[in-house]
N, C-alpha and C. Protein backbone atom coordinates (compact mmCIF):
# COMPACT_ATOMS: atom_id res chain seq x y z
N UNK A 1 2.49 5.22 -15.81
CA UNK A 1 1.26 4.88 -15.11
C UNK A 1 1.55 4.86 -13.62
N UNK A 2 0.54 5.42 -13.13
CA UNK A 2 0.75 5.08 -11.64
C UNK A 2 -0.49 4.47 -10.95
N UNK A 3 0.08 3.59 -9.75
CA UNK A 3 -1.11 2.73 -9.71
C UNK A 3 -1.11 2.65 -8.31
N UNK A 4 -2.44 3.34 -7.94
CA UNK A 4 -2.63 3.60 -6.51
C UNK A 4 -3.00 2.43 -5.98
N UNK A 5 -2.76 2.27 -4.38
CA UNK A 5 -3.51 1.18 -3.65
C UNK A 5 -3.44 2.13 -2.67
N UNK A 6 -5.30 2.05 -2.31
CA UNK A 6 -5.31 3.21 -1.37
C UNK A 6 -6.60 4.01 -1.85
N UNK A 7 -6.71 3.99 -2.81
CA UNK A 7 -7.57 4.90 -3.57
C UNK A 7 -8.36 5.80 -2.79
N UNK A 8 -9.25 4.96 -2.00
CA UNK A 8 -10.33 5.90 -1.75
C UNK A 8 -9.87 6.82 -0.10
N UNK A 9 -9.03 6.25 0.35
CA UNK A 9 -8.43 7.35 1.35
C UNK A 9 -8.17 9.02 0.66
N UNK A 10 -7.89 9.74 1.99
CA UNK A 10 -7.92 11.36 1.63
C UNK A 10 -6.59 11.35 0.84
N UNK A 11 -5.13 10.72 1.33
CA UNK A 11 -4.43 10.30 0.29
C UNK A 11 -4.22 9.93 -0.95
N UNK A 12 -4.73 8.74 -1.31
CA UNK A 12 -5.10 8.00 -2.14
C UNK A 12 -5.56 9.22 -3.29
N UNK A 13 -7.00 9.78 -3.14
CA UNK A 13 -7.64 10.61 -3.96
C UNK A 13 -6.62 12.07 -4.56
N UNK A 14 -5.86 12.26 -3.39
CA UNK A 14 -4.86 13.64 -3.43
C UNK A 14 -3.90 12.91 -5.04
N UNK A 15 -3.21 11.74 -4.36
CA UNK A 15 -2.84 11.13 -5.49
C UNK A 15 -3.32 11.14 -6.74
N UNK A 16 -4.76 10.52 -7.00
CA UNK A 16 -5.00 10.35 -8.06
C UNK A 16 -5.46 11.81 -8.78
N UNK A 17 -6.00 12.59 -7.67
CA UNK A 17 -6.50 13.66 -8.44
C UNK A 17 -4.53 14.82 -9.32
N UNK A 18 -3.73 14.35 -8.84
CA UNK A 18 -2.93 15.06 -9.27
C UNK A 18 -2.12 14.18 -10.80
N UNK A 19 -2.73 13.77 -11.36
CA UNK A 19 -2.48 13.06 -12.37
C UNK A 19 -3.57 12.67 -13.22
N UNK A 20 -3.50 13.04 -14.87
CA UNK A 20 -4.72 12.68 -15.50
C UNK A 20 -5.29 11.36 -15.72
N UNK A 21 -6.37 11.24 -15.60
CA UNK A 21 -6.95 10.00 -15.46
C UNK A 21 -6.35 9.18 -16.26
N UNK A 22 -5.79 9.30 -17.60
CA UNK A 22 -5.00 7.95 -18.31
C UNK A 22 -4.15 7.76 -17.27
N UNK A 23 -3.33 8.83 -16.56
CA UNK A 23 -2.05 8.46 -16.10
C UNK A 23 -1.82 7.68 -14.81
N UNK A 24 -3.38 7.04 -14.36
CA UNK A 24 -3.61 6.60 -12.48
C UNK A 24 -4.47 5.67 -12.67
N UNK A 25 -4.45 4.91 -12.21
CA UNK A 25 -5.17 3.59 -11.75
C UNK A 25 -5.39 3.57 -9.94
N UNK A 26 -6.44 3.64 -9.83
CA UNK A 26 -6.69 2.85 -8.31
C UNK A 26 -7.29 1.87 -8.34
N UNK A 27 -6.41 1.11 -7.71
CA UNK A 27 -6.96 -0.40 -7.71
C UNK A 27 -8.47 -0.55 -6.51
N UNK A 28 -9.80 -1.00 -6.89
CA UNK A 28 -10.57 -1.34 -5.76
C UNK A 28 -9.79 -2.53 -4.64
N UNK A 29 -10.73 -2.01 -3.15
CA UNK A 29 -9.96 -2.23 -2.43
C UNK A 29 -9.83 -3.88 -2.46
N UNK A 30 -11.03 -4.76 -2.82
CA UNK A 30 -11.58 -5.81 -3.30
C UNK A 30 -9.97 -6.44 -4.11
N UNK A 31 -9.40 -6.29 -4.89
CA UNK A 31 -8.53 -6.49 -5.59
C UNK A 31 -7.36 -6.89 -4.52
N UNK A 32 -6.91 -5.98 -3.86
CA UNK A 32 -5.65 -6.02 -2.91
C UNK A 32 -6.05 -5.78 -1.65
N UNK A 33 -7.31 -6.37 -0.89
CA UNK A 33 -7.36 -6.23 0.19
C UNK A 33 -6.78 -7.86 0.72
N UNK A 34 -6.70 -8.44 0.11
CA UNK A 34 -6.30 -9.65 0.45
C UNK A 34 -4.33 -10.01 0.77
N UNK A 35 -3.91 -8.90 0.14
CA UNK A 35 -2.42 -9.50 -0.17
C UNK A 35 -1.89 -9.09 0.86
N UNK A 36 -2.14 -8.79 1.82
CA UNK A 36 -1.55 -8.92 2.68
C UNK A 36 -0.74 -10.31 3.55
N UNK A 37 -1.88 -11.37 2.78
CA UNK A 37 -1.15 -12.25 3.12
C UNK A 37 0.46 -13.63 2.79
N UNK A 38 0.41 -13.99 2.81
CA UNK A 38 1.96 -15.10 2.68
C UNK A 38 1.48 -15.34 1.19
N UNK A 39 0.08 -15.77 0.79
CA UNK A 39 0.28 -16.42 -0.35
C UNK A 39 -0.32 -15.26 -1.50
N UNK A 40 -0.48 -14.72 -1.22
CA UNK A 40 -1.05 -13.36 -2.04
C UNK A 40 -0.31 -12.64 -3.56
N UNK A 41 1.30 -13.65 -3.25
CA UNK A 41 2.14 -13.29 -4.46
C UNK A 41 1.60 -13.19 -6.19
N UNK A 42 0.48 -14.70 -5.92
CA UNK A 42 0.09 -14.83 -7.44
C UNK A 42 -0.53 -14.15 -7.74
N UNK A 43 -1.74 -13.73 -7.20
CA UNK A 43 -2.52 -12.50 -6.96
C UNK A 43 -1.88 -11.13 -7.42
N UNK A 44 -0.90 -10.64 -6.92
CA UNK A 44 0.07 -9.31 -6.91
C UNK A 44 0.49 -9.28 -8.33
N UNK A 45 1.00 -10.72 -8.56
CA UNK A 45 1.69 -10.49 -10.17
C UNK A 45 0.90 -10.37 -10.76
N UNK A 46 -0.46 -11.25 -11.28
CA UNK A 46 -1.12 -10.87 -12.04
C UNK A 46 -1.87 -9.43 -12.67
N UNK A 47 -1.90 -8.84 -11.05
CA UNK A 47 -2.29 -7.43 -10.93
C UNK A 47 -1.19 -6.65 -11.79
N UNK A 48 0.25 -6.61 -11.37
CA UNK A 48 1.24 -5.83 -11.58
C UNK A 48 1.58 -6.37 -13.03
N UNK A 49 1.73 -7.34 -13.46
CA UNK A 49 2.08 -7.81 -15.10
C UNK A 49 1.55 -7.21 -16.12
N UNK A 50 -0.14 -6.23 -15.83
CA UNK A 50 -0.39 -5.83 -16.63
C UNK A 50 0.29 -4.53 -16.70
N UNK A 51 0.88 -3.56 -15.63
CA UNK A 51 1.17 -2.79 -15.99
C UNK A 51 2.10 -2.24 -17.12
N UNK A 52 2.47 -1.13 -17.84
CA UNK A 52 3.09 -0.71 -18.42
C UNK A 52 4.78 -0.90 -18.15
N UNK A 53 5.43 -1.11 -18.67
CA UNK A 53 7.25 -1.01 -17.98
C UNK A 53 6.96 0.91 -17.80
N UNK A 54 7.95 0.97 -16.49
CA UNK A 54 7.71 2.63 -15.93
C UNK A 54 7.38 3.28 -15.11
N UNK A 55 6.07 2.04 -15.23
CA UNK A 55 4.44 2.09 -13.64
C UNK A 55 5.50 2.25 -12.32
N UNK A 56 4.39 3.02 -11.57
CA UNK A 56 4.92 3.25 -10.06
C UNK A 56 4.01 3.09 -9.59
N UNK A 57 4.12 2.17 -8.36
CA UNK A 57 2.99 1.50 -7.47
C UNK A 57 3.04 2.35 -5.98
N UNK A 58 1.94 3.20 -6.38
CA UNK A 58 1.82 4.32 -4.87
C UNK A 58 0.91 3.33 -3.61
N UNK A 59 1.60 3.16 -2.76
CA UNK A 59 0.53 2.40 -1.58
C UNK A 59 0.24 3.22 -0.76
N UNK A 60 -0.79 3.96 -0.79
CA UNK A 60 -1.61 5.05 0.02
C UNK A 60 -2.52 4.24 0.66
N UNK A 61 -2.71 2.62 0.89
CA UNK A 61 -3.66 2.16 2.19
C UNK A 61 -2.91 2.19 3.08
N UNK A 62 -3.74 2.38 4.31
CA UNK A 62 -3.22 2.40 5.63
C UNK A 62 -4.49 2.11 6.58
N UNK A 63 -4.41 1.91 7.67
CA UNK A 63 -5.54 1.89 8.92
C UNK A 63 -4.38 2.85 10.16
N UNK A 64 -5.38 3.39 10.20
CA UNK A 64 -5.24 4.61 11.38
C UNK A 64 -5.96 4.21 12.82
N UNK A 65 -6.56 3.88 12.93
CA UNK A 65 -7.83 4.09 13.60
C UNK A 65 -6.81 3.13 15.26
N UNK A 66 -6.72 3.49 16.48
CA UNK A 66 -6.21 3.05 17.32
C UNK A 66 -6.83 2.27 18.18
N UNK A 67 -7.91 1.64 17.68
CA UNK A 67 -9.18 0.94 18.41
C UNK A 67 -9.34 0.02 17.70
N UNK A 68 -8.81 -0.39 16.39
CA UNK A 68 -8.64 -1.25 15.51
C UNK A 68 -7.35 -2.37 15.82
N UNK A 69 -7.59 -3.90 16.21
CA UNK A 69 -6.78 -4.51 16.58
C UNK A 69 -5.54 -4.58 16.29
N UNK A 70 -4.28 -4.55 16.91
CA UNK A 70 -2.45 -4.78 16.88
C UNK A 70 -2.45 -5.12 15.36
N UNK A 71 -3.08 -6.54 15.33
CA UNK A 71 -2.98 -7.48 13.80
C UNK A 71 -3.40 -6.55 12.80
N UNK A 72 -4.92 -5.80 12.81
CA UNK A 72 -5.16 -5.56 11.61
C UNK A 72 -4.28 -4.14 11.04
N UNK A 73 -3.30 -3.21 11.81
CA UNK A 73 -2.33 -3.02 12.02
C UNK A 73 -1.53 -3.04 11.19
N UNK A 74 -1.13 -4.43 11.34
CA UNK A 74 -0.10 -5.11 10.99
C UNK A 74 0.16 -5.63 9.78
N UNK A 75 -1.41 -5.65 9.36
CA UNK A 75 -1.60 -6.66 8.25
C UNK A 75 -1.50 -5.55 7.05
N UNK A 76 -2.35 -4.41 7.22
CA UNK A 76 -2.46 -3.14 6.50
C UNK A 76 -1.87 -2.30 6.21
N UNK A 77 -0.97 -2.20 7.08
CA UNK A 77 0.57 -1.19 7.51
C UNK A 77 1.85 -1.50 7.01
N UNK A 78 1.88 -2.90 7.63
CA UNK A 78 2.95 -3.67 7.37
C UNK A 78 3.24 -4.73 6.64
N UNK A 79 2.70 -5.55 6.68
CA UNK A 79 2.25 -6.97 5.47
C UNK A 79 2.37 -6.26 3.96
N UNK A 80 1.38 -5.78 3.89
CA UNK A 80 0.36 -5.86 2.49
C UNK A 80 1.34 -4.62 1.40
N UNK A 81 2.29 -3.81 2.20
CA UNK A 81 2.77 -2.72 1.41
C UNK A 81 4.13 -4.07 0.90
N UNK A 82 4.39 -4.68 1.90
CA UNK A 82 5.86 -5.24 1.82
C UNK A 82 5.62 -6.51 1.22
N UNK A 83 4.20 -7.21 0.91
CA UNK A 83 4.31 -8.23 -0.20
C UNK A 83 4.43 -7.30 -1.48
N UNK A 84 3.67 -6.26 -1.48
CA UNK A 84 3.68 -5.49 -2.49
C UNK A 84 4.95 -5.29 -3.30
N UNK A 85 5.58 -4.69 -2.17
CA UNK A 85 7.52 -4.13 -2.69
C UNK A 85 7.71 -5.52 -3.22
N UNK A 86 8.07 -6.87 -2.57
CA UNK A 86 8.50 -7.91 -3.02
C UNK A 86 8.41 -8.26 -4.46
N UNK A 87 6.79 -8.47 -5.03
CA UNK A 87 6.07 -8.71 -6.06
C UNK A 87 6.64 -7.93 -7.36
N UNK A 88 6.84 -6.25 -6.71
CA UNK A 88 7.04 -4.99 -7.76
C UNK A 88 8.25 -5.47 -8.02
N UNK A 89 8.99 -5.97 -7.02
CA UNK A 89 10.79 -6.32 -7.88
C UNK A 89 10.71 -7.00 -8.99
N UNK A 90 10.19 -8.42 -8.76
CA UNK A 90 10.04 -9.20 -9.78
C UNK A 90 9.71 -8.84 -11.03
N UNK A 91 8.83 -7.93 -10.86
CA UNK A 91 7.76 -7.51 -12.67
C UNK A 91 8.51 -5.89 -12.50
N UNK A 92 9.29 -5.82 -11.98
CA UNK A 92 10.75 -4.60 -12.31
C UNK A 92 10.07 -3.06 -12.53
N UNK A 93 8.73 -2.94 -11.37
CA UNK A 93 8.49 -1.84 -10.78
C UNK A 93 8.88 -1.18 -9.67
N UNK A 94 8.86 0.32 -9.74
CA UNK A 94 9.12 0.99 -7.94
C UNK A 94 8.03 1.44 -7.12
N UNK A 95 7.80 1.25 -6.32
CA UNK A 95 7.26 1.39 -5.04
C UNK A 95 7.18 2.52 -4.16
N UNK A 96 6.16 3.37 -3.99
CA UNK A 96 6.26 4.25 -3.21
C UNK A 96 5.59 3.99 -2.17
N UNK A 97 5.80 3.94 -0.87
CA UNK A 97 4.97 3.32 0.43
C UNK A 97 4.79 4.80 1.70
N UNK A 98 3.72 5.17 1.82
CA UNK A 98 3.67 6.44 2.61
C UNK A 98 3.59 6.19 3.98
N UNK A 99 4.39 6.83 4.81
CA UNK A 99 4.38 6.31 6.19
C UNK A 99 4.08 8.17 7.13
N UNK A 100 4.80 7.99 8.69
CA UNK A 100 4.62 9.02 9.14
C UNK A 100 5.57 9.92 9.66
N UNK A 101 5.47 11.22 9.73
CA UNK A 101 6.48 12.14 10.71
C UNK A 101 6.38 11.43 11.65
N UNK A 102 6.10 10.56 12.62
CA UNK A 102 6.26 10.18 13.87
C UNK A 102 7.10 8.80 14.17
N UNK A 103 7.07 8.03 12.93
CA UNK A 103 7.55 6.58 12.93
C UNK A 103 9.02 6.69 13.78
N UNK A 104 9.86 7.74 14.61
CA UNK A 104 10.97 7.49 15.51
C UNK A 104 10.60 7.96 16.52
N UNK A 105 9.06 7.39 17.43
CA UNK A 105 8.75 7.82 18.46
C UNK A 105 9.35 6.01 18.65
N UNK A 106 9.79 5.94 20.27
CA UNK A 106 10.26 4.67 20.68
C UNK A 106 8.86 4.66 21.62
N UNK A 107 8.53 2.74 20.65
CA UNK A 107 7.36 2.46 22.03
C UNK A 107 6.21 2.94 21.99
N UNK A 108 5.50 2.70 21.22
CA UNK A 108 4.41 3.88 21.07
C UNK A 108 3.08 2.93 21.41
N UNK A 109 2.44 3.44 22.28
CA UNK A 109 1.09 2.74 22.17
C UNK A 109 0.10 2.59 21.11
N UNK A 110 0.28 3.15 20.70
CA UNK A 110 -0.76 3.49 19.35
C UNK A 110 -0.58 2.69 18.21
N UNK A 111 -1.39 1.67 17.85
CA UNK A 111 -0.86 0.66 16.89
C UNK A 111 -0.29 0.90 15.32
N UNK A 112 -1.51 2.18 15.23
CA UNK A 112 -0.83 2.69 13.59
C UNK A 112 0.64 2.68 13.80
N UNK A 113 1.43 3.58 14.88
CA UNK A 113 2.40 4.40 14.75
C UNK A 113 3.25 3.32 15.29
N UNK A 114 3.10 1.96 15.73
CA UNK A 114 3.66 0.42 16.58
C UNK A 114 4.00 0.34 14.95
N UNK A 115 3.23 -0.11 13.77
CA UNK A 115 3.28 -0.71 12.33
C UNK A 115 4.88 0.26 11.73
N UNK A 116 4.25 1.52 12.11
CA UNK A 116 5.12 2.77 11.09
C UNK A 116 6.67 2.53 11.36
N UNK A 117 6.45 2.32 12.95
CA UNK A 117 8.12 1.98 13.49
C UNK A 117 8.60 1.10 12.99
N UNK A 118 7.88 -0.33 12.89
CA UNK A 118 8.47 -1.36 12.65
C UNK A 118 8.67 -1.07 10.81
């Protein structure tokens, strides 16, 4: 099973469309738009416990948009993939987290590509 977060991005869909519908789950964004935060763990497991032993958790969300505040950034980019990884250890899934060709620009103004570095 693979289990998108991300879904409805141009990603996200590339994902799911390359796998038959038994074989993909996208989670609504409603579900895991929240875990980005500190306490979001219980949340994550419950999500991830149901999966199958095998599941691979594709995180195709992201925020792009460079007019969109440092934090939310941060929270979307960086937070929410890496409670994710944390959570997937525990319930003894892998993690695929999509980032960019650019993430070894030093210093970057641009907040997406500020998240990608870090």
């Amino acid at each position: 099973m693979r289990i998108v977060i991300g879904g409805r991005g141009r990603l996200g869909r590339a994902l799911c469309a390359a796998r038959a519908d038994d074989e993909v789950l996208a989670l609504d964004r409603g579900v895991y738009e929240n875990w980005w935060r500190d306490d979001a763990g219980p949340d994550i497991d419950r999500c991830l416990q149901a999966a199958p032993p095998g599941s691979v958790v594709l995180v195709a969300a992201g925020v792009l948009d460079p007019a969109l505040p440092p934090s939310e950034h941060q929270r979307v980019n960086l937070e929410l993939p890496a409670r994710v990884m944390e959570r997937a250890a525990v319930a003894g899934l892998r993690v695929l987290s999509f980032g960019t060709v650019m993430e070894r620009l030093v210093d970057h103004p641009n907040p997406y590509l500020a998240t990608k570095q870090e």
